[in-house]
C-alpha atoms as a PDB file:
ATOM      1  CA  UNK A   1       7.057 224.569 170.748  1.00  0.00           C
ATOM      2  CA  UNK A   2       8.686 220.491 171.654  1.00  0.00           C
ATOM      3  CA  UNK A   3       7.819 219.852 175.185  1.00  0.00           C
ATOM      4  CA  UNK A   4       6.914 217.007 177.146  1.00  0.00           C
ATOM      5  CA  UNK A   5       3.919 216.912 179.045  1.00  0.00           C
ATOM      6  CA  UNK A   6       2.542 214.323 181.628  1.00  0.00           C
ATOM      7  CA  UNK A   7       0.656 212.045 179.586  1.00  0.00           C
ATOM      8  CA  UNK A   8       4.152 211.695 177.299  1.00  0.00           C
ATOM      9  CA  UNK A   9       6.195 210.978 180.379  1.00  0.00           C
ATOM     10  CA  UNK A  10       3.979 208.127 181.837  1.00  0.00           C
ATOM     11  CA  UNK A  11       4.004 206.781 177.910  1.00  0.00           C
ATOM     12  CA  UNK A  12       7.597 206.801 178.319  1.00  0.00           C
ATOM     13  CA  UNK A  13       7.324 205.524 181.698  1.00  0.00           C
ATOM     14  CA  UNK A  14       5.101 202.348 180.469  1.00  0.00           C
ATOM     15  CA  UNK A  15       7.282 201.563 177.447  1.00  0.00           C
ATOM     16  CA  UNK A  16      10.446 201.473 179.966  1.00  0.00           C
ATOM     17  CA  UNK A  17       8.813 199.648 182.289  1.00  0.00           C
ATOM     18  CA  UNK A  18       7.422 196.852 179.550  1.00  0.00           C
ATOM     19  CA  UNK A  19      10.886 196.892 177.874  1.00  0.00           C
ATOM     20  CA  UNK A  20      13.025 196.199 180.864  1.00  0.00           C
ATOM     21  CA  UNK A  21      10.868 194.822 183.623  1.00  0.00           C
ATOM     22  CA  UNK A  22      10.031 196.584 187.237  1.00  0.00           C
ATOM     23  CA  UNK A  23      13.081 194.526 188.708  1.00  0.00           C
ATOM     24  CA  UNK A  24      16.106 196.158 186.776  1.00  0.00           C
ATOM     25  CA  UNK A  25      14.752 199.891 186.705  1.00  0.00           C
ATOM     26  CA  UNK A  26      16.714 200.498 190.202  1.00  0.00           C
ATOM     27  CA  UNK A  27      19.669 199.129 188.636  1.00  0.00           C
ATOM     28  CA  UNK A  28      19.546 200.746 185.367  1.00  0.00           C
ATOM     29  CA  UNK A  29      18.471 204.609 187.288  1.00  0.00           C
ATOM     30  CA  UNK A  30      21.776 203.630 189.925  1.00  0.00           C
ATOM     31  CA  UNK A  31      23.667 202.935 186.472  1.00  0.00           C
ATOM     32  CA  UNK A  32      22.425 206.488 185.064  1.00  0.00           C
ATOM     33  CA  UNK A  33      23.115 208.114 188.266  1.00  0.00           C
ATOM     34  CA  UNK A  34      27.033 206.884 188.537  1.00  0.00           C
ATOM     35  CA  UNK A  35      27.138 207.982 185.325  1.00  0.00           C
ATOM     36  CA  UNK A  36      26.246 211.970 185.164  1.00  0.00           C
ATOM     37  CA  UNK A  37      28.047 211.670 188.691  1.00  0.00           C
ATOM     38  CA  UNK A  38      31.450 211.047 186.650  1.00  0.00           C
ATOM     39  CA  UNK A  39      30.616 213.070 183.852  1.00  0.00           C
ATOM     40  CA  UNK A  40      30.149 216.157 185.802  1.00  0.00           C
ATOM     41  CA  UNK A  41      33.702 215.342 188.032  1.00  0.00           C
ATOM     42  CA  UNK A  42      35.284 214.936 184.813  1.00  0.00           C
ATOM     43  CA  UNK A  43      34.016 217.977 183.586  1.00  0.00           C
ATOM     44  CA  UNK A  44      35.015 219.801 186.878  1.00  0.00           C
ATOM     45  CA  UNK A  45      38.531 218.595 187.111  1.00  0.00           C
ATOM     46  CA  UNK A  46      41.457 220.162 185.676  1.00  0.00           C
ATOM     47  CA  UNK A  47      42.493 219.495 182.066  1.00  0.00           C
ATOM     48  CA  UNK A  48      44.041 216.399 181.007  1.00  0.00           C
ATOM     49  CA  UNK A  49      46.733 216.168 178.567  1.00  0.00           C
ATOM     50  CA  UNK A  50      45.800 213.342 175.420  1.00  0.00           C
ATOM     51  CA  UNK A  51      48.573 214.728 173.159  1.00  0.00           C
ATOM     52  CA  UNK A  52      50.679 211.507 171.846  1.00  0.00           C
ATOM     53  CA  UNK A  53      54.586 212.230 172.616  1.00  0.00           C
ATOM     54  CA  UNK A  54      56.527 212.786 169.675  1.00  0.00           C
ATOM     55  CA  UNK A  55      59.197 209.981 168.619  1.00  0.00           C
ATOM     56  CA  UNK A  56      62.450 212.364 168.908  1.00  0.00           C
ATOM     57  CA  UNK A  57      61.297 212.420 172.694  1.00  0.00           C
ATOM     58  CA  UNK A  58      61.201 208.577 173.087  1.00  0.00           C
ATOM     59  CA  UNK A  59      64.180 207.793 170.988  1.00  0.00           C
ATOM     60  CA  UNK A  60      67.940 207.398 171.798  1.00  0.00           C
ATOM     61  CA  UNK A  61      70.161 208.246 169.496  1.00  0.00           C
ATOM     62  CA  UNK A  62      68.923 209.467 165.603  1.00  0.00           C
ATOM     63  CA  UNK A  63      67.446 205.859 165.011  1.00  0.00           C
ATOM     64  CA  UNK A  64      70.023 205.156 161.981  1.00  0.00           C
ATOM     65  CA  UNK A  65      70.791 201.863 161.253  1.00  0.00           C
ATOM     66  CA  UNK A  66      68.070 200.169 162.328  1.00  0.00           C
ATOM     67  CA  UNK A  67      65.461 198.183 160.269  1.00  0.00           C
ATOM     68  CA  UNK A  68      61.943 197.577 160.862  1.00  0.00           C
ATOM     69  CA  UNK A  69      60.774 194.091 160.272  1.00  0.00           C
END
């Protein structure tokens, strides 16, 4: 049904090139590359924990007597 032939591509392909100029493609296809190259090893590594601590855990003593300010 949606797909993108040839003549859509070098459209693209134009409108990229007219936008940003021949000289910075390299650096902006380098830029995508690093990019999907971290995404996938952070999709590959192990699971990293984001939970916040809870205050009881970073607290000493019950936290009486003192005032905010």
């Amino acid at each position: 049904m949606f797909g993108l032939g040839t003549t859509e591509l070098l459209i693209i392909l134009v409108i990229v090139v007219l936008i940003f100029g021949a000289r910075r493609l390299p650096e902006i296809g380098s830029g995508i590359g690093k990019a999907i190259k971290n995404f996938k090893s952070g999709v590959s590594e192990e699971e990293i924990d984001v939970t916040p601590k809870s205050p009881e855990s970073d607290e000493v003593g019950d936290g009486e007597g003192k005032s905010e300010s």
